[in-house]
PDB file of N, CA and C in Angstrom:
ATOM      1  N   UNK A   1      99.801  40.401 109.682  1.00  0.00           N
ATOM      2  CA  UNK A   1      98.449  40.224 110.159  1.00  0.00           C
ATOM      3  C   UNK A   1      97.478  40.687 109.086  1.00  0.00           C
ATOM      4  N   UNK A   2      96.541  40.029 108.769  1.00  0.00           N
ATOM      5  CA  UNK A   2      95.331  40.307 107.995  1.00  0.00           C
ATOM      6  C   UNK A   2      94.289  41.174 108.322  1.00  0.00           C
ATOM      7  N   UNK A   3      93.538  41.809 107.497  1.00  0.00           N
ATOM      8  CA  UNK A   3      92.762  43.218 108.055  1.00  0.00           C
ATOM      9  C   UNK A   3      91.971  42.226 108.812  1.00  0.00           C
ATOM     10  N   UNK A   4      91.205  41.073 108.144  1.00  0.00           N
ATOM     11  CA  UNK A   4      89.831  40.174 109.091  1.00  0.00           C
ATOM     12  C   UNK A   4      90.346  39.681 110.658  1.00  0.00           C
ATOM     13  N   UNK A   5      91.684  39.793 110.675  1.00  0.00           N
ATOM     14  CA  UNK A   5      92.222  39.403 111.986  1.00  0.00           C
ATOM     15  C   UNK A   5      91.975  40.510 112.999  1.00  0.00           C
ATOM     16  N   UNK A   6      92.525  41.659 112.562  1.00  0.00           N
ATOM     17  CA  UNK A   6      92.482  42.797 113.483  1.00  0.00           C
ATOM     18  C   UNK A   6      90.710  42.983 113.414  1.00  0.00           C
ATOM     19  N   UNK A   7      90.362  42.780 112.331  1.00  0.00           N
ATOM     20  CA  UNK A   7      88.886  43.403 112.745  1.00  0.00           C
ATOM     21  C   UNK A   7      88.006  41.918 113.952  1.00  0.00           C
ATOM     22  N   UNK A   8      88.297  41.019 113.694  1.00  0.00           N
ATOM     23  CA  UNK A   8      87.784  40.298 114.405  1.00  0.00           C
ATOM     24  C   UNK A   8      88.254  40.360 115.765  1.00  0.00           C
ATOM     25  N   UNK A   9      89.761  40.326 116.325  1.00  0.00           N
ATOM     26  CA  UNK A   9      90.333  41.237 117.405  1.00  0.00           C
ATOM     27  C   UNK A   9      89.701  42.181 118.623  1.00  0.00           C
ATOM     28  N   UNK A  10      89.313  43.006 117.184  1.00  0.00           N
ATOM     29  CA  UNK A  10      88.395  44.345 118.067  1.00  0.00           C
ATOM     30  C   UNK A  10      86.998  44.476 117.195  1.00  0.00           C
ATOM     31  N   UNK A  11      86.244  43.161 117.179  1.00  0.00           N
ATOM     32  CA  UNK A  11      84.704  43.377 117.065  1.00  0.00           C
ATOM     33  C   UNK A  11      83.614  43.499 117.454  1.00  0.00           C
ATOM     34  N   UNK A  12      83.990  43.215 118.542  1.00  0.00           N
ATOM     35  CA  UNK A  12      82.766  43.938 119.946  1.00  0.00           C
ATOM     36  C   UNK A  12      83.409  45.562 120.124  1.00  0.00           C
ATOM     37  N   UNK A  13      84.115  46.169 120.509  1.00  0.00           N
ATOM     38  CA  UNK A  13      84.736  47.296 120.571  1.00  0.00           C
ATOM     39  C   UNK A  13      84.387  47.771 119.072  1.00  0.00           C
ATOM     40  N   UNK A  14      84.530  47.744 118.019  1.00  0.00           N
ATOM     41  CA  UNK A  14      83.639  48.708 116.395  1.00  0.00           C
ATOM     42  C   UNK A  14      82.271  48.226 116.697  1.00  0.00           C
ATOM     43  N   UNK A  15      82.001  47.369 117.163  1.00  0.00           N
ATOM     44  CA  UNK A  15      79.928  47.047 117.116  1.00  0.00           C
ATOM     45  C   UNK A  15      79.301  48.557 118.263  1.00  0.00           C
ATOM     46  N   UNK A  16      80.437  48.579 119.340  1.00  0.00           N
ATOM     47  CA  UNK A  16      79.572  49.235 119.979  1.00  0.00           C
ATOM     48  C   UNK A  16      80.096  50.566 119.976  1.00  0.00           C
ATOM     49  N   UNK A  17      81.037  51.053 119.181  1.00  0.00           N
ATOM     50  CA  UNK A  17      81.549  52.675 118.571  1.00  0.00           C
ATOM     51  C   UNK A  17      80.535  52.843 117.344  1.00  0.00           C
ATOM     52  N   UNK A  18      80.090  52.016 116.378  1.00  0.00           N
ATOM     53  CA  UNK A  18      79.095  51.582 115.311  1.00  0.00           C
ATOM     54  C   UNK A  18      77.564  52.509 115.654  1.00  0.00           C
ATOM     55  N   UNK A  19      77.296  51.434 116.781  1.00  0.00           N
ATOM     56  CA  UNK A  19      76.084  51.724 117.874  1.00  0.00           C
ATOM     57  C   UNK A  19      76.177  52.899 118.288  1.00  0.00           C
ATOM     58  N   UNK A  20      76.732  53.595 118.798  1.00  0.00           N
ATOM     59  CA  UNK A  20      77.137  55.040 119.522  1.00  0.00           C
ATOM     60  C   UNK A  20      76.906  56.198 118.282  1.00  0.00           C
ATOM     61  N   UNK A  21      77.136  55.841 117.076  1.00  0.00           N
ATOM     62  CA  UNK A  21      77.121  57.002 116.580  1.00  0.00           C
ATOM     63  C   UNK A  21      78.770  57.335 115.994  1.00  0.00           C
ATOM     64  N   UNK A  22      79.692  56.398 116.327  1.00  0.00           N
ATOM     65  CA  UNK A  22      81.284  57.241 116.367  1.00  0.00           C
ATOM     66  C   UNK A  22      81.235  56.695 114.776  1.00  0.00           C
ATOM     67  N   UNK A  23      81.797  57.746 114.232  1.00  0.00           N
ATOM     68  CA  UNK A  23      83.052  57.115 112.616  1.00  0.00           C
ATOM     69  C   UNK A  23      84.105  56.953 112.980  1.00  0.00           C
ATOM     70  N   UNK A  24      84.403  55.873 112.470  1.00  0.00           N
ATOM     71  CA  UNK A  24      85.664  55.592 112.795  1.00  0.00           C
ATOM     72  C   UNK A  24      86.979  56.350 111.818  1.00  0.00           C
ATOM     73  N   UNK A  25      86.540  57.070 110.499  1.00  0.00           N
ATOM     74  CA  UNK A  25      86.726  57.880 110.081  1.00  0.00           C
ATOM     75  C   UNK A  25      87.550  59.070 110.800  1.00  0.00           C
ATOM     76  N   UNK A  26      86.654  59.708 111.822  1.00  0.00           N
ATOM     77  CA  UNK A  26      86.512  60.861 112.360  1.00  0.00           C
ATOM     78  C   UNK A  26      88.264  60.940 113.393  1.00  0.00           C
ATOM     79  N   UNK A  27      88.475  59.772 113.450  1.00  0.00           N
ATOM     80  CA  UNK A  27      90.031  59.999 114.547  1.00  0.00           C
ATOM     81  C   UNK A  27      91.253  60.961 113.727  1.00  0.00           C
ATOM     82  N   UNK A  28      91.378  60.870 112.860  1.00  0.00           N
ATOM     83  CA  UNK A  28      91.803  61.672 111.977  1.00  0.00           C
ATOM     84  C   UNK A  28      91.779  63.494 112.049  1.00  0.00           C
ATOM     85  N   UNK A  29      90.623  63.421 112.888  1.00  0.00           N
ATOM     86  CA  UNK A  29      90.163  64.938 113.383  1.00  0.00           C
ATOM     87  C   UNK A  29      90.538  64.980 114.995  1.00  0.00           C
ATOM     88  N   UNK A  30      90.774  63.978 115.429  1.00  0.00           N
ATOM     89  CA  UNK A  30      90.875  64.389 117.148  1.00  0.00           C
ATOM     90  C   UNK A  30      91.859  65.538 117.579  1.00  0.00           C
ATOM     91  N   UNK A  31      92.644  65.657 116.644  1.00  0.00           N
ATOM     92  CA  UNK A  31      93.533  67.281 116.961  1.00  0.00           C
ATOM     93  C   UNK A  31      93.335  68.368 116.475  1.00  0.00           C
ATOM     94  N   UNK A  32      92.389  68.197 115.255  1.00  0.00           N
ATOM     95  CA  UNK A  32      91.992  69.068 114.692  1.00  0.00           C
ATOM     96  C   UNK A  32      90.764  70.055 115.961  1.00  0.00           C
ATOM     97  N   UNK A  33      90.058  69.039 116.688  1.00  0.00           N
ATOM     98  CA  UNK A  33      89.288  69.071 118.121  1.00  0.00           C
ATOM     99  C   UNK A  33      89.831  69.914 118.784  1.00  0.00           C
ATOM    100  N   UNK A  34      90.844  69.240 119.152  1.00  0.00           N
ATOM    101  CA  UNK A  34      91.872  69.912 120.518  1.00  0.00           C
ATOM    102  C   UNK A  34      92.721  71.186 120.229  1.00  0.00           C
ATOM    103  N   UNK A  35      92.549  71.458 118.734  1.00  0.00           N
ATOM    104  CA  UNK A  35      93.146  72.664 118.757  1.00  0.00           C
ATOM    105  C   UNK A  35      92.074  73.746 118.794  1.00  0.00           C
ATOM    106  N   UNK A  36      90.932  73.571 118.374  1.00  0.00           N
ATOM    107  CA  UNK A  36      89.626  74.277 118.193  1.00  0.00           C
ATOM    108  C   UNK A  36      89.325  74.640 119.992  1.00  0.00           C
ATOM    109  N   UNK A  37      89.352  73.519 120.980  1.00  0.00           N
ATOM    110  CA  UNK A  37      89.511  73.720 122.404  1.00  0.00           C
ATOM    111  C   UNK A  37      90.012  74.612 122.866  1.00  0.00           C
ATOM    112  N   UNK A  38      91.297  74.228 122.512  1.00  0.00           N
ATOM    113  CA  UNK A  38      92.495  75.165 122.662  1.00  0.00           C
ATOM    114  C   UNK A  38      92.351  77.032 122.484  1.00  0.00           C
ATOM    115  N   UNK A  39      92.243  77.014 121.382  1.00  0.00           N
ATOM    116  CA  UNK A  39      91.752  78.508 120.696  1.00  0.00           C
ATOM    117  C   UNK A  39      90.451  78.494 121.563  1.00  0.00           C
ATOM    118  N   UNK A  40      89.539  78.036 121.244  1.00  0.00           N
ATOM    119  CA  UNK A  40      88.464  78.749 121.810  1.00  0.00           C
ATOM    120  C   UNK A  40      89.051  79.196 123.563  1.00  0.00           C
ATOM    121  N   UNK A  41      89.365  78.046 124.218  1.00  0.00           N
ATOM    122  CA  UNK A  41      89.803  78.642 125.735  1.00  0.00           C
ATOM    123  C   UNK A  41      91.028  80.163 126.063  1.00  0.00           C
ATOM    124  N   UNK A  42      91.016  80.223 124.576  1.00  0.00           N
ATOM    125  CA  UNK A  42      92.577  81.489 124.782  1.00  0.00           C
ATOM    126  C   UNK A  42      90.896  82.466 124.409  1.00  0.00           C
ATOM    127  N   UNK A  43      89.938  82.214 123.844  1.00  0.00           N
ATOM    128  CA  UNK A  43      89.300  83.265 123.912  1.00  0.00           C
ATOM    129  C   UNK A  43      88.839  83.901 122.206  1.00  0.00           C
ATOM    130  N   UNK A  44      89.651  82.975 121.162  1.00  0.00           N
ATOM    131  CA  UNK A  44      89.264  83.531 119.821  1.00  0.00           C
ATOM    132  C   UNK A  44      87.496  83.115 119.749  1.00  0.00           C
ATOM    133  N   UNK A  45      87.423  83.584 118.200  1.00  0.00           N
ATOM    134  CA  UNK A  45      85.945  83.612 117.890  1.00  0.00           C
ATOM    135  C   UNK A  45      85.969  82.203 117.156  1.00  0.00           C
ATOM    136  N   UNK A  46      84.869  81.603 117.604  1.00  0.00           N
ATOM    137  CA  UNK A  46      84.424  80.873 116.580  1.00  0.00           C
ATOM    138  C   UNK A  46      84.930  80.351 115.195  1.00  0.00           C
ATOM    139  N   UNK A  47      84.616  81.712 114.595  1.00  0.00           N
ATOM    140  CA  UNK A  47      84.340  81.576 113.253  1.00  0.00           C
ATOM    141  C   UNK A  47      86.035  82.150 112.952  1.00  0.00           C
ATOM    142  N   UNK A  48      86.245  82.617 113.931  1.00  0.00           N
ATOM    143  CA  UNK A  48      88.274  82.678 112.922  1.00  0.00           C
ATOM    144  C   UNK A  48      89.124  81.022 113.445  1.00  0.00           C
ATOM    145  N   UNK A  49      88.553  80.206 114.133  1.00  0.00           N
ATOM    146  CA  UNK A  49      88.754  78.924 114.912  1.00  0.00           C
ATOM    147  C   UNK A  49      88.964  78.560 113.217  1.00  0.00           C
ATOM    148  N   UNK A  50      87.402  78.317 112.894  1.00  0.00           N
ATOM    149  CA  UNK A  50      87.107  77.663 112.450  1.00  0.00           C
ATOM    150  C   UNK A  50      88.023  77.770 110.815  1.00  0.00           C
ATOM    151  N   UNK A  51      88.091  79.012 110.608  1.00  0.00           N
ATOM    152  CA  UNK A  51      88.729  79.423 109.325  1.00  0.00           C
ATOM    153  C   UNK A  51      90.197  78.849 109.668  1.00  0.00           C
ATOM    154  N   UNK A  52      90.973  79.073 110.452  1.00  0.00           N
ATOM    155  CA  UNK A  52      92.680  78.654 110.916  1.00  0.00           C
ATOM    156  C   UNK A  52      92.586  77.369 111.032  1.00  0.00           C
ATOM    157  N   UNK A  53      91.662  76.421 110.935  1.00  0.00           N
ATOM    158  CA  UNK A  53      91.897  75.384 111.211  1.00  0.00           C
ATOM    159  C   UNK A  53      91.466  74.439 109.847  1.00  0.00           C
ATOM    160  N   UNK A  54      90.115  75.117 109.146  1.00  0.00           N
ATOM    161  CA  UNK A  54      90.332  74.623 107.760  1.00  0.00           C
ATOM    162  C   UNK A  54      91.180  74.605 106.586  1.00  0.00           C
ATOM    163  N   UNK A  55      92.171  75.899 106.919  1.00  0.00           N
ATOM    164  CA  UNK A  55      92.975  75.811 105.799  1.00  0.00           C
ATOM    165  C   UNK A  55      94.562  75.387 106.484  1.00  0.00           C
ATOM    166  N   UNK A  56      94.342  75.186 107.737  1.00  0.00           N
ATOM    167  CA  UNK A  56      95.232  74.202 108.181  1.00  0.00           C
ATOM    168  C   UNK A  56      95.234  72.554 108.185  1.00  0.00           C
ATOM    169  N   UNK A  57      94.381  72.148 107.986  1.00  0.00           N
ATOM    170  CA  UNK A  57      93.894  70.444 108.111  1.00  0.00           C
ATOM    171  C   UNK A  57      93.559  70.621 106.616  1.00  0.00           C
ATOM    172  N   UNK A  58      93.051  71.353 105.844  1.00  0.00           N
ATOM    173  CA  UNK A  58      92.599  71.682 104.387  1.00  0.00           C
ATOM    174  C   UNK A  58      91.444  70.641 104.181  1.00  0.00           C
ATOM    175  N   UNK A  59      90.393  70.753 105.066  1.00  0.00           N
ATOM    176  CA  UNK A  59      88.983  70.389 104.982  1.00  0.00           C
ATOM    177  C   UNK A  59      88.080  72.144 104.766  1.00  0.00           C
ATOM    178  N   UNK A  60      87.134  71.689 104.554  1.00  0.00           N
ATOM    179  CA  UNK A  60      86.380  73.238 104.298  1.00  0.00           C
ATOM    180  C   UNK A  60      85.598  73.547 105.684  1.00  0.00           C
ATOM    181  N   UNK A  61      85.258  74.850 105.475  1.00  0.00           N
ATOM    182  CA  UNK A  61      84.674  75.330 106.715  1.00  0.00           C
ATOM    183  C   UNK A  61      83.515  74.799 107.117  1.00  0.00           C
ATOM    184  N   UNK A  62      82.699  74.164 106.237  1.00  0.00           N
ATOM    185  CA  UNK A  62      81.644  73.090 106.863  1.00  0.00           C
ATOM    186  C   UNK A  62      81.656  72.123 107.235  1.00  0.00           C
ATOM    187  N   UNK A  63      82.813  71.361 107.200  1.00  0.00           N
ATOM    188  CA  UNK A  63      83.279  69.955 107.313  1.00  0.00           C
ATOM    189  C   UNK A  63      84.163  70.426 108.924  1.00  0.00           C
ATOM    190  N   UNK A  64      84.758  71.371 109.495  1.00  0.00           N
ATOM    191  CA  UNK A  64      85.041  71.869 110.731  1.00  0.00           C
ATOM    192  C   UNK A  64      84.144  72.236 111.186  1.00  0.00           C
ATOM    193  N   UNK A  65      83.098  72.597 110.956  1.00  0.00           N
ATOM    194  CA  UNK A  65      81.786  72.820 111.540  1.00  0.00           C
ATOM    195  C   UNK A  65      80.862  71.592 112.170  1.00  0.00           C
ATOM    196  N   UNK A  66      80.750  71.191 111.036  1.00  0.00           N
ATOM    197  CA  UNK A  66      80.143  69.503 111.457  1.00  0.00           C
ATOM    198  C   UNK A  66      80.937  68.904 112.290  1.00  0.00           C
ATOM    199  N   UNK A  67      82.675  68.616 112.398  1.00  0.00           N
ATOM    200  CA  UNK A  67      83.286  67.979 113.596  1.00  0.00           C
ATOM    201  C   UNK A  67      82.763  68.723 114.977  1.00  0.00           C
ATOM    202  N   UNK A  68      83.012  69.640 114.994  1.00  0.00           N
ATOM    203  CA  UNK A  68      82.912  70.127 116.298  1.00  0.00           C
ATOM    204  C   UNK A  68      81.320  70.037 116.535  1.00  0.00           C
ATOM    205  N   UNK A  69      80.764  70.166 115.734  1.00  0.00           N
ATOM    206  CA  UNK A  69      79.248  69.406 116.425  1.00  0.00           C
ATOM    207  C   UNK A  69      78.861  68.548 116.494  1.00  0.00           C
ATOM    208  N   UNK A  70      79.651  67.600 116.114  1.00  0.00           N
ATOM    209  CA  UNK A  70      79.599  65.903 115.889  1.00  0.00           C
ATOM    210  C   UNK A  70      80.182  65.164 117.351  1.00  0.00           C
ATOM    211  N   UNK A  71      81.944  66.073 117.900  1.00  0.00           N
ATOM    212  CA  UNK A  71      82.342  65.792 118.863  1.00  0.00           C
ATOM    213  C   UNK A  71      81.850  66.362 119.977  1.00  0.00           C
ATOM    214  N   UNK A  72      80.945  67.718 119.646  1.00  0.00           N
ATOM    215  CA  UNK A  72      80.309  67.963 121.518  1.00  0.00           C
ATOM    216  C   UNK A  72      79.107  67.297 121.521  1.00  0.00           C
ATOM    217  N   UNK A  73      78.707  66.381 120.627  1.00  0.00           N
ATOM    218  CA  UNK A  73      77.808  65.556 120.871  1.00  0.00           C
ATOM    219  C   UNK A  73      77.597  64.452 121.728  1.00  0.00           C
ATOM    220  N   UNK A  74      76.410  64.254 122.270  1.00  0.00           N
ATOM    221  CA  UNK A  74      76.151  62.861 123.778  1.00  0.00           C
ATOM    222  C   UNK A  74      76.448  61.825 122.313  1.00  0.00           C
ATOM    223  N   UNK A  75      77.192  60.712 122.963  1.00  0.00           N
ATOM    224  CA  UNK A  75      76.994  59.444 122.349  1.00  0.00           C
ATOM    225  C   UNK A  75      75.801  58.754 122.551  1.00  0.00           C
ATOM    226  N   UNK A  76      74.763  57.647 121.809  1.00  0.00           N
ATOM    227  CA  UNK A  76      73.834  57.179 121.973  1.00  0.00           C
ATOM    228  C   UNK A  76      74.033  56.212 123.088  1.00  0.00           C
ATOM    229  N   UNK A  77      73.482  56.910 124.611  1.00  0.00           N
ATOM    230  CA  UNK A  77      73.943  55.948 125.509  1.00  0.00           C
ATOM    231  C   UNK A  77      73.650  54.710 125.534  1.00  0.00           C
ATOM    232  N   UNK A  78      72.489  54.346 125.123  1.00  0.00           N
ATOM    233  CA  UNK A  78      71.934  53.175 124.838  1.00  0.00           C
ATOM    234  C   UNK A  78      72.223  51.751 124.394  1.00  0.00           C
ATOM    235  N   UNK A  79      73.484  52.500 123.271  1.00  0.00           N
ATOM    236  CA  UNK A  79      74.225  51.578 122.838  1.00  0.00           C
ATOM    237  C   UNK A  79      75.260  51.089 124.253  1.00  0.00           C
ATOM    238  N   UNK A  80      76.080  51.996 124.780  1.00  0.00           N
ATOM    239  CA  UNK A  80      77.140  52.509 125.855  1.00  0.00           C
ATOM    240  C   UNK A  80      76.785  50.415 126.258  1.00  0.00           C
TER     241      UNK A  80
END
């Protein structure tokens, strides 16, 4: 299958993740998310979350910063 196939496939579905605000980039981080969840609900801090998880995924501590404020973010309902 050709990339223009799959993208044409699912081109209403990227127009309106596009619209919303999502990178499609960003799936790559969805566990990186759920482990930050995770820890935070056992009760750690923040900022040691954030450190165990950058030099675990080996992004920097601002780039785990920005996900997690990127993902508790409203999507642009508008687009929705």
């Amino acid at each position: 299958m050709k990339v223009i196939e799959i993208l044409n496939l699912n081109k209403e579905l990227l127009k309106k993740f596009q619209t919303a605000g999502i990178r499609l980039d960003d799936v790559q981080y969805i566990d990186l998310f759920n482990e930050y969840r995770t820890l935070l609900s056992q009760g750690e801090k923040v900022s040691y979350i954030v450190a165990v998880l950058s030099t675990k995924y080996q992004v920097s501590e601002r780039k785990v910063y920005d996900l997690i404020r990127r993902f508790k973010s409203d999507c642009n309902l508008s687009a929705v």
